[in-house]
N, C-alpha and C. Protein backbone atom coordinates (compact mmCIF):
# COMPACT_ATOMS: atom_id res chain seq x y z
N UNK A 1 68.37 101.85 42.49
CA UNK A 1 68.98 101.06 43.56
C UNK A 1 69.23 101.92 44.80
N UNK A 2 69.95 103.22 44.77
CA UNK A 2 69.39 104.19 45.64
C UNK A 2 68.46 104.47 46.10
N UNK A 3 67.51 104.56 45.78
CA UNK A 3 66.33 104.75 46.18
C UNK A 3 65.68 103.69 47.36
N UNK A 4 66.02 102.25 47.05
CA UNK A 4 65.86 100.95 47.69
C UNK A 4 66.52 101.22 49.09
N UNK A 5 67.92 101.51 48.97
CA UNK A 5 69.18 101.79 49.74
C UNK A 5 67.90 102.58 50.84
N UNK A 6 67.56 103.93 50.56
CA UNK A 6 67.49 104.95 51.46
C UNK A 6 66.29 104.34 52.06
N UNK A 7 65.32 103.70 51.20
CA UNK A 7 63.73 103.57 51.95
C UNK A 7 64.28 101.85 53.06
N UNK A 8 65.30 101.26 52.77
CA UNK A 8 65.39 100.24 53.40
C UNK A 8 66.26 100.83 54.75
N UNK A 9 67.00 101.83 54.73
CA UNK A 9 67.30 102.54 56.01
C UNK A 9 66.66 102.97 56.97
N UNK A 10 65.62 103.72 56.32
CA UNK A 10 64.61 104.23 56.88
C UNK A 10 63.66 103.33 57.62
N UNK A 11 63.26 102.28 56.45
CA UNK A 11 62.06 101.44 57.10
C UNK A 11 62.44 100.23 57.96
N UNK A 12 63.38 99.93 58.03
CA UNK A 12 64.08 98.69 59.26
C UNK A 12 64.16 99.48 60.50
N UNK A 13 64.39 100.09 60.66
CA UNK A 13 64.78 100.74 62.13
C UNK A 13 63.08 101.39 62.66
N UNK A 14 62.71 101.57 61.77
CA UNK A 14 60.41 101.85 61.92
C UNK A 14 60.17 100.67 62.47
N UNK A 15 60.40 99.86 61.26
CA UNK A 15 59.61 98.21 61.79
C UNK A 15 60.20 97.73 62.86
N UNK A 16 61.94 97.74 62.98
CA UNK A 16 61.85 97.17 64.56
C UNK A 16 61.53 97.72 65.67
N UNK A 17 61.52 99.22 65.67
CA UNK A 17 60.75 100.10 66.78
C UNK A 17 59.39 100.01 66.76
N UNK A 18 58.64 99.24 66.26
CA UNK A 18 57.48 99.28 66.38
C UNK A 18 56.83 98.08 66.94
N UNK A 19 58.30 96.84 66.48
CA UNK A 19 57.99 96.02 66.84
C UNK A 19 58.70 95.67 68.38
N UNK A 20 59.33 96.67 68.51
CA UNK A 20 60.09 96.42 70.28
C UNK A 20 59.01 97.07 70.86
N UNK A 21 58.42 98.46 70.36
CA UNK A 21 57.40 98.85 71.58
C UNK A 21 56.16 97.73 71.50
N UNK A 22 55.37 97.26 70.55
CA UNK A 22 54.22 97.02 70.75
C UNK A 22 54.68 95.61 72.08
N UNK A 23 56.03 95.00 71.36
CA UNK A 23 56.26 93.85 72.82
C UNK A 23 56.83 94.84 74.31
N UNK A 24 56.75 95.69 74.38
CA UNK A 24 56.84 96.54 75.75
C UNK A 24 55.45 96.79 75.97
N UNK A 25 54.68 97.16 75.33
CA UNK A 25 53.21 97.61 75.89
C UNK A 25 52.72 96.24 76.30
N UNK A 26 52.81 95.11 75.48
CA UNK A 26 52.32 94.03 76.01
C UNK A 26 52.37 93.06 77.01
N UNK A 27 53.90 93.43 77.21
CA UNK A 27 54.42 92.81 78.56
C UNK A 27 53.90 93.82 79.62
N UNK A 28 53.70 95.06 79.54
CA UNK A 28 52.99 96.25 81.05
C UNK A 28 51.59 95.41 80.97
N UNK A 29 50.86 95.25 79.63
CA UNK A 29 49.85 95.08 80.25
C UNK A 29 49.69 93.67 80.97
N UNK A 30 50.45 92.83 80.21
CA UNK A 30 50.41 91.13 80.88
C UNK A 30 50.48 90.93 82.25
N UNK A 31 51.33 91.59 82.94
CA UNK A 31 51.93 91.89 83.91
C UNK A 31 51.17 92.86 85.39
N UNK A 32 49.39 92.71 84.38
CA UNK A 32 48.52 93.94 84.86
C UNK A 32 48.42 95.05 85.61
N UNK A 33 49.40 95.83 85.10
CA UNK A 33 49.74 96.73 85.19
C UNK A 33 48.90 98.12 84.60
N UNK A 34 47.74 98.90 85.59
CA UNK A 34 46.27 99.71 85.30
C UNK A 34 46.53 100.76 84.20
N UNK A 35 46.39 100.58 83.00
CA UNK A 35 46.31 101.85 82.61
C UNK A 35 45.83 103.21 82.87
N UNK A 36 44.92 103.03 83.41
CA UNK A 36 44.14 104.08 84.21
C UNK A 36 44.07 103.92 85.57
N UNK A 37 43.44 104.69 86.49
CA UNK A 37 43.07 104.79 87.84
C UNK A 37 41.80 103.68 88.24
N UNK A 38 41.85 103.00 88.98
CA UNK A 38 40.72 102.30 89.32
C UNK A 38 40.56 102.57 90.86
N UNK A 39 39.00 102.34 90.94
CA UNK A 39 38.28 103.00 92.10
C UNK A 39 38.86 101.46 93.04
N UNK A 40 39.40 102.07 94.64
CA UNK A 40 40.01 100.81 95.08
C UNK A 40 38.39 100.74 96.23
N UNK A 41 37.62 100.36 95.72
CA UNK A 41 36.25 99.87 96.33
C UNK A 41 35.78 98.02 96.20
N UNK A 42 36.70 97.67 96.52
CA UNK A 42 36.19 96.16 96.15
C UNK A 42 36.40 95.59 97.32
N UNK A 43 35.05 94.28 97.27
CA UNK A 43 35.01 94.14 98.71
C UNK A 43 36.38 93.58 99.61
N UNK A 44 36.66 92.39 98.65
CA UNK A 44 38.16 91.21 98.74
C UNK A 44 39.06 92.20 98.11
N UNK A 45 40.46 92.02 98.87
CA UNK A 45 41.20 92.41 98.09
C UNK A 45 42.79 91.20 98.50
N UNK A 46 43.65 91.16 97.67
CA UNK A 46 44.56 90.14 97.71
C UNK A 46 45.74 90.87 98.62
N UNK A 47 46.22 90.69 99.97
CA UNK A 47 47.33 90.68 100.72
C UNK A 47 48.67 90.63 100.29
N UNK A 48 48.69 89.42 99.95
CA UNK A 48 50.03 88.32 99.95
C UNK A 48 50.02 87.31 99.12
N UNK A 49 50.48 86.97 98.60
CA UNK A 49 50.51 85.45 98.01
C UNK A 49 52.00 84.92 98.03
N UNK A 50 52.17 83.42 98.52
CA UNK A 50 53.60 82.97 98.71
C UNK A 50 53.46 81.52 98.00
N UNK A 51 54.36 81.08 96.93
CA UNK A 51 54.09 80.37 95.71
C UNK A 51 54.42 78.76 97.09
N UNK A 52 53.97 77.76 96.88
CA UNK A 52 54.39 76.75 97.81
C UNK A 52 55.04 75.88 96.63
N UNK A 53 55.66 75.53 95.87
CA UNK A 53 55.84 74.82 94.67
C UNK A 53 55.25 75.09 93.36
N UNK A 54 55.31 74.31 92.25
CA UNK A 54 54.30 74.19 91.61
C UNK A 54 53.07 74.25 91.40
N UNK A 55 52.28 73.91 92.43
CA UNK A 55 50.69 73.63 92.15
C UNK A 55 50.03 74.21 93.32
N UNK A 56 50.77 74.76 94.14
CA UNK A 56 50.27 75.25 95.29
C UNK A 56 50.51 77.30 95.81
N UNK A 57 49.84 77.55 96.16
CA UNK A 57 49.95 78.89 96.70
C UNK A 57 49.37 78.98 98.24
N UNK A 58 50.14 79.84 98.97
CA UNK A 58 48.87 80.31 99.74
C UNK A 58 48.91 82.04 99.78
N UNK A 59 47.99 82.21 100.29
CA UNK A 59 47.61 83.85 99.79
C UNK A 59 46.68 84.08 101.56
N UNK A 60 46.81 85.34 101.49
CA UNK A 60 46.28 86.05 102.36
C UNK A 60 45.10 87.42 101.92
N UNK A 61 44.30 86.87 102.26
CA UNK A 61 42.49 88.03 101.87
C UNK A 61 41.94 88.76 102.46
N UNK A 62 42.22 89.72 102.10
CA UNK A 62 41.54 91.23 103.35
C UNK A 62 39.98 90.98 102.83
N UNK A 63 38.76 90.50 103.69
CA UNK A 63 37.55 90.59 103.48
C UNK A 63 36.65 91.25 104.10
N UNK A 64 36.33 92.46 104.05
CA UNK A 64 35.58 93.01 105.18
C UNK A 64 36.68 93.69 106.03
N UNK A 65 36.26 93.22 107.19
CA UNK A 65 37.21 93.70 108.59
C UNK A 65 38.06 91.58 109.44
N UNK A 66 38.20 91.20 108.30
CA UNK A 66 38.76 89.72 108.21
C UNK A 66 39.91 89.84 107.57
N UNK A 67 40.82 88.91 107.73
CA UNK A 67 42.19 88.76 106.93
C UNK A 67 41.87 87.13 107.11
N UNK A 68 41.65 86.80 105.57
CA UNK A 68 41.39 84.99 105.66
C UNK A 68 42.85 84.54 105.02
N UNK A 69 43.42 82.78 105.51
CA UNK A 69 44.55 82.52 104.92
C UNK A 69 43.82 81.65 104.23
N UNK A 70 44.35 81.30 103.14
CA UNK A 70 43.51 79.75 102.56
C UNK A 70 44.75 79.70 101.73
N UNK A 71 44.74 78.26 101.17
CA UNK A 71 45.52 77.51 100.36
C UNK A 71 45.02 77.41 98.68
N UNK A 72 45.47 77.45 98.22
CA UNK A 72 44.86 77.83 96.63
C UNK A 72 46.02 76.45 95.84
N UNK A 73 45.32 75.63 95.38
CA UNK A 73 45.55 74.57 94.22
C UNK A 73 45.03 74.26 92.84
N UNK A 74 45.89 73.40 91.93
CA UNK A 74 45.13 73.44 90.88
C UNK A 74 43.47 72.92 91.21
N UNK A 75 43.40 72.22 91.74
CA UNK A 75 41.93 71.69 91.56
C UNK A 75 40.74 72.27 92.83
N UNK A 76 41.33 72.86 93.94
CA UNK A 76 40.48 73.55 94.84
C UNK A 76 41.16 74.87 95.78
N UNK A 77 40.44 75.27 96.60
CA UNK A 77 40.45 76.38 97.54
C UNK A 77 40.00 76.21 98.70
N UNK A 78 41.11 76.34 99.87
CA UNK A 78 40.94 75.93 100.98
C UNK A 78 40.83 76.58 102.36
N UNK A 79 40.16 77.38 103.38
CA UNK A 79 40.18 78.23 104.61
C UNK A 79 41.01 77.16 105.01
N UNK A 80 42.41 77.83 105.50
CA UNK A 80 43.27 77.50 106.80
C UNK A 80 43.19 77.93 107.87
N UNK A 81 42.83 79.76 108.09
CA UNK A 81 42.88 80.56 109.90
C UNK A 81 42.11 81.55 108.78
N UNK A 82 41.53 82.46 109.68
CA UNK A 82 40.67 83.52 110.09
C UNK A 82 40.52 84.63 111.19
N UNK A 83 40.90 85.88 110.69
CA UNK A 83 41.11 86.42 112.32
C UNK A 83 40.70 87.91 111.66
N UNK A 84 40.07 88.62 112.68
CA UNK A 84 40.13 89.51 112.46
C UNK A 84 41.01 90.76 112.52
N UNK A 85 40.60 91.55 111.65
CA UNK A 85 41.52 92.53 111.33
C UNK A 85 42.50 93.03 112.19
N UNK A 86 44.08 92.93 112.48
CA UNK A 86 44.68 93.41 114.20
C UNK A 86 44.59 92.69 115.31
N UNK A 87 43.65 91.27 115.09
CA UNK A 87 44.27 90.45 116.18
C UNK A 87 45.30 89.50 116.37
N UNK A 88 46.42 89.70 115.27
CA UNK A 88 47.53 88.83 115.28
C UNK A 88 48.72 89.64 115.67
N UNK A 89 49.42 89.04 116.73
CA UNK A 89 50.07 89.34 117.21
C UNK A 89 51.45 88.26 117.49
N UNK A 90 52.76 88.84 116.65
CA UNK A 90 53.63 88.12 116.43
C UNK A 90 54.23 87.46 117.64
């Protein structure tokens, strides 16, 4: 019965540390968060995004030497303005 005692001390505090980290690693990665270094060479890259409700976003897209606004919904994707890179002026 000792024996039970010591290996059940031991092994509860394993299993829940194993089971708190693997849900910490999973939430970094959900959360996409790079494990490694990635080459920042891509053509689009994402600005901004500002949630409009539920079903709606709009986001801002560095493309090129462009910053596009468009509207993003469940069912499509929309160009609102277009300007190039530094010509907006508050």
């Amino acid at each position: 019965m000792t024996e039970y005692i010591i290996r059940l001390i031991i092994l509860v505090p394993l299993v829940g540390g194993m089971a708190w980290g693997s849900l910490w690693l999973w939430r970094k990665v959900q959360l996409g968060m790079p494990m490694r270094a990635q080459p920042n060479d891509k053509p689009a890259k994402m600005v901004d995004v500002i949630s409009m409700g539920t079903s709606g976003k709009l986001a801002v897209v560095e493309f090129g030497d462009r910053e596009l606004l468009v509207a993003v919904s469940r069912t499509q994707i929309s160009l609102l303005a277009e300007q190039h890179k530094g010509d907006f002026h508050a």
